[in-house]
N, C-alpha and C. Protein backbone atom coordinates (compact mmCIF):
# COMPACT_ATOMS: atom_id res chain seq x y z
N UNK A 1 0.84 -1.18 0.00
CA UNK A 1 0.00 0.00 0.00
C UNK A 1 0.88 1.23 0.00
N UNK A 2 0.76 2.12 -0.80
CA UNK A 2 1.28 2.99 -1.22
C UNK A 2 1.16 4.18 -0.15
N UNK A 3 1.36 4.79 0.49
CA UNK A 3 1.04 6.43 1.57
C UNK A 3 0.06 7.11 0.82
N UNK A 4 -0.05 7.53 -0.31
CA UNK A 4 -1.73 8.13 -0.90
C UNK A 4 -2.64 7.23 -0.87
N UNK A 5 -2.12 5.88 -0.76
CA UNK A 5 -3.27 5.25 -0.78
C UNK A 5 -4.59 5.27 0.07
N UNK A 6 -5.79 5.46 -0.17
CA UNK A 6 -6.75 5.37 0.92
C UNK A 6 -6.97 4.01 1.29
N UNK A 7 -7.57 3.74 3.04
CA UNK A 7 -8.02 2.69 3.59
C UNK A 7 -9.01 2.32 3.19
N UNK A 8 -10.13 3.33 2.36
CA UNK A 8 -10.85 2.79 1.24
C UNK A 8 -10.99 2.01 -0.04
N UNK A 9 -9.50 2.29 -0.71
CA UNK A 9 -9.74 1.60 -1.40
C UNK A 9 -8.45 0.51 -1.11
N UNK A 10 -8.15 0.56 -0.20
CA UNK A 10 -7.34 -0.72 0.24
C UNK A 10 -7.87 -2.20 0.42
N UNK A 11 -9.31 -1.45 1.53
CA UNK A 11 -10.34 -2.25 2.22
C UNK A 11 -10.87 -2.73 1.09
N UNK A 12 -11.67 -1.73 0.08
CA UNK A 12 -12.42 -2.66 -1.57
C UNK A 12 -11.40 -3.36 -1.80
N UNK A 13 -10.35 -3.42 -2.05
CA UNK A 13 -9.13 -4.59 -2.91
C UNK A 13 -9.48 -6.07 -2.23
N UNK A 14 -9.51 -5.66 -0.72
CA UNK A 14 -8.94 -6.71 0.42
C UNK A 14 -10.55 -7.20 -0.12
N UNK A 15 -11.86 -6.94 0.20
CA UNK A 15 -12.71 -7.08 0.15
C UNK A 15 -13.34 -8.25 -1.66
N UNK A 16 -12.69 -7.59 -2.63
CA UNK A 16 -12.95 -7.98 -4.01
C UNK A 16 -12.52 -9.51 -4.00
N UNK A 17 -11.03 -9.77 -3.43
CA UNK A 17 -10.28 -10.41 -3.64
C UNK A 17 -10.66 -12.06 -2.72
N UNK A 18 -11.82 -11.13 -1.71
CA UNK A 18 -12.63 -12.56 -1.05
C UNK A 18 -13.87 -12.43 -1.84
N UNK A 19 -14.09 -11.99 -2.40
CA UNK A 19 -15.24 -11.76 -2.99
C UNK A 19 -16.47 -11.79 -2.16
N UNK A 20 -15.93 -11.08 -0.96
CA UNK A 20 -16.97 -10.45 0.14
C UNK A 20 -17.30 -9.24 -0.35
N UNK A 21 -18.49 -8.78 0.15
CA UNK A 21 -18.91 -7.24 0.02
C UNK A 21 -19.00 -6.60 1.41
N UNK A 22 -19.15 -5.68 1.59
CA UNK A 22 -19.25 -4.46 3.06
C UNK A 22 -20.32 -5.05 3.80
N UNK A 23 -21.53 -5.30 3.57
CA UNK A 23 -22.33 -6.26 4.04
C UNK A 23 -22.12 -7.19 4.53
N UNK A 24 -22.00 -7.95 4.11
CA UNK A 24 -21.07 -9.46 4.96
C UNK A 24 -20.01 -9.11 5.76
N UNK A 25 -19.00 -8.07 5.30
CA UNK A 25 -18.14 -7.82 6.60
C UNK A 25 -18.56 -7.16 7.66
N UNK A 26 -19.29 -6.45 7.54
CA UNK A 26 -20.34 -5.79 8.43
C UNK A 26 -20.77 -6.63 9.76
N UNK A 27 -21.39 -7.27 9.10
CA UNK A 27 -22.76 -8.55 9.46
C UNK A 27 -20.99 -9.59 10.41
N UNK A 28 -19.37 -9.70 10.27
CA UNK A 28 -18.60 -10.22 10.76
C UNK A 28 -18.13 -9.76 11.76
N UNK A 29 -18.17 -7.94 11.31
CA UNK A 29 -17.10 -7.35 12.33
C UNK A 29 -18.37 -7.21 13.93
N UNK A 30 -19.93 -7.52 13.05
CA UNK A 30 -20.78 -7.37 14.44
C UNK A 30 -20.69 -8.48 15.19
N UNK A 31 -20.60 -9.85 15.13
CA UNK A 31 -20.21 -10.33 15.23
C UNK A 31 -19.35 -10.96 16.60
N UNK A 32 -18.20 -10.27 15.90
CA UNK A 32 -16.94 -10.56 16.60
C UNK A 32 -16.53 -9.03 17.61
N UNK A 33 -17.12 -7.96 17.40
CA UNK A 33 -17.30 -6.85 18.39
C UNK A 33 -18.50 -7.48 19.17
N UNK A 34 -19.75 -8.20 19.13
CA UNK A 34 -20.70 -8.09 19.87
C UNK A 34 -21.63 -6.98 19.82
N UNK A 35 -21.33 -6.46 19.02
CA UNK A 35 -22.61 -5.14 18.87
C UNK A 35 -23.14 -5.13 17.43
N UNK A 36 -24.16 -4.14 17.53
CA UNK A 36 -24.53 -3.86 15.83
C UNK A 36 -23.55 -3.12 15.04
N UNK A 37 -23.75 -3.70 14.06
CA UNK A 37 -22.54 -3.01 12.87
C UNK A 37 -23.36 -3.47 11.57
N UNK A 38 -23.97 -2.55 11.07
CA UNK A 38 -24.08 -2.04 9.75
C UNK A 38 -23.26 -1.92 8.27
N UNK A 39 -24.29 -2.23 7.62
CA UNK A 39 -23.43 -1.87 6.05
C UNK A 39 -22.73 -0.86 5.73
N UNK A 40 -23.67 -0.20 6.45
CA UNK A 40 -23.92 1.54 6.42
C UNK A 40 -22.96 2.72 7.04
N UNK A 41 -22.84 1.95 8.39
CA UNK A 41 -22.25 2.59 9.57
C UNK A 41 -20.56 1.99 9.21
N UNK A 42 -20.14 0.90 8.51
CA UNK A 42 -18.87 1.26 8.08
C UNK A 42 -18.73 1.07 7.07
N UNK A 43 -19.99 1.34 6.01
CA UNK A 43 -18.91 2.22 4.63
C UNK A 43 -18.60 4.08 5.38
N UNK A 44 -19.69 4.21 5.97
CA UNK A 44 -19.53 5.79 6.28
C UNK A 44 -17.61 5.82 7.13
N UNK A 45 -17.83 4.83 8.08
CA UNK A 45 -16.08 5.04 8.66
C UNK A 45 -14.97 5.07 7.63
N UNK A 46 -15.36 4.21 6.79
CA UNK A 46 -14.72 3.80 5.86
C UNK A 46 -14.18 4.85 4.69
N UNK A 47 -15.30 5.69 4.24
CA UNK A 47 -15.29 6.54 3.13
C UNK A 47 -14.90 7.63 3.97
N UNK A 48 -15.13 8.18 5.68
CA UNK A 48 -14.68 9.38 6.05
C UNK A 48 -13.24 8.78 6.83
N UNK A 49 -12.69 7.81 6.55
CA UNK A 49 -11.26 7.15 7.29
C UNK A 49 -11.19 8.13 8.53
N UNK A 50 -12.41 7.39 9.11
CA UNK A 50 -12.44 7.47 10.91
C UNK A 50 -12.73 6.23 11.48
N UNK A 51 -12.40 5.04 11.08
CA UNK A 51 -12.34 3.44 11.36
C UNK A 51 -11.22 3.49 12.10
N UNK A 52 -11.57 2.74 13.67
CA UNK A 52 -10.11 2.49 14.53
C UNK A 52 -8.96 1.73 13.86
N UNK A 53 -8.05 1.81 14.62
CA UNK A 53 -6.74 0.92 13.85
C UNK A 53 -7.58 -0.76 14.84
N UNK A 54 -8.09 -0.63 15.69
CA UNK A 54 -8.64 -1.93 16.36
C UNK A 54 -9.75 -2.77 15.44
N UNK A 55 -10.04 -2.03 14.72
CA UNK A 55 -11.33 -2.10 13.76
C UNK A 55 -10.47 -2.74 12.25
N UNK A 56 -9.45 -2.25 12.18
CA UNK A 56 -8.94 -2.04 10.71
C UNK A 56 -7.80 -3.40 10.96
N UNK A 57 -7.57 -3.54 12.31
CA UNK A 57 -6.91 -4.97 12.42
C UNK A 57 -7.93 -5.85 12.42
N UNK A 58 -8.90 -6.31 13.04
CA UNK A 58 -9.86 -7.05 12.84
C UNK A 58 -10.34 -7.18 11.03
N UNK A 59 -10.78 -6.10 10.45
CA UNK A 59 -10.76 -6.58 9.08
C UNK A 59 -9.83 -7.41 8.87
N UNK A 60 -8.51 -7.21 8.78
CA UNK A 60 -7.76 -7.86 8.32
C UNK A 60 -7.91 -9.72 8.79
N UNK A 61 -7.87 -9.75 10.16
CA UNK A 61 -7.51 -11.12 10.80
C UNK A 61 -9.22 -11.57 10.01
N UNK A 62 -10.55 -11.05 10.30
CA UNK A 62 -11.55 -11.76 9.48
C UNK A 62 -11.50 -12.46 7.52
N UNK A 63 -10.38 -11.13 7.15
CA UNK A 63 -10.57 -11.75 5.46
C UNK A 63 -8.97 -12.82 5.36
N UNK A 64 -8.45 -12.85 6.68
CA UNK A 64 -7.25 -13.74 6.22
C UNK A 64 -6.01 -13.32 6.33
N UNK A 65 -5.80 -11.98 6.36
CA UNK A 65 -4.49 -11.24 6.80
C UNK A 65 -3.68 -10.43 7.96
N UNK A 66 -2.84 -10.29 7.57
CA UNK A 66 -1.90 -9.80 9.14
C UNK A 66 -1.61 -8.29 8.63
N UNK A 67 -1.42 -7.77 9.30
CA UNK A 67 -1.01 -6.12 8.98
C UNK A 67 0.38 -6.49 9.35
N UNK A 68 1.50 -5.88 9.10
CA UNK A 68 3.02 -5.95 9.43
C UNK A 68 3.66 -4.79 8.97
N UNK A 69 4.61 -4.55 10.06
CA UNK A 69 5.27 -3.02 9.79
C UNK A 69 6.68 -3.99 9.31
N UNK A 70 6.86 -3.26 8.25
CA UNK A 70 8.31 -3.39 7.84
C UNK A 70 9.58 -2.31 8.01
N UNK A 71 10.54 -2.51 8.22
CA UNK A 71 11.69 -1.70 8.41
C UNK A 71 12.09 -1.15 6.97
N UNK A 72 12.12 -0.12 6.47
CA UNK A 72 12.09 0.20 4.95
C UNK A 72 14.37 0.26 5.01
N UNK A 73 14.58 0.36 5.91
CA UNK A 73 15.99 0.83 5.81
C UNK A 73 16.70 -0.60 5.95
N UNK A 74 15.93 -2.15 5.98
CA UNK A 74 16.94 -3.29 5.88
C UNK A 74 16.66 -3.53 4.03
């Protein structure tokens, strides 16, 4: 992921590539928070990138992936 890149359209890539939609992740991340979570309520986090980093790790561990910081200077 590139630094211009948005968490929007990071999240659609991550999203295409399970061939999940916002809905279904929605309907996961409620889920696994225990509360309601909407289609709605995180495309809006989503499109105004005000989604926690607690939120934005959980996407990840639900579609299959790890977030990892790399050292750019090895």
């Amino acid at each position: 992921m590139s630094i211009d890149e948005s968490i929007s359209t990071e999240i659609k890539i991550l999203l295409a590539k399970r061939c999940w939609t916002q809905a279904k992740l929605a309907q996961e991340l409620g889920k696994r928070l225990n509360k309601k979570y909407t289609g709605d309520n995180l495309a809006k986090k989503i499109r105004t990138e005000t989604i926690p980093y607690r939120e934005i790790k959980l996407i990840a561990d639900i579609l299959g992936y790890d977030i990892e910081f790399k050292d750019r200077k090895q």
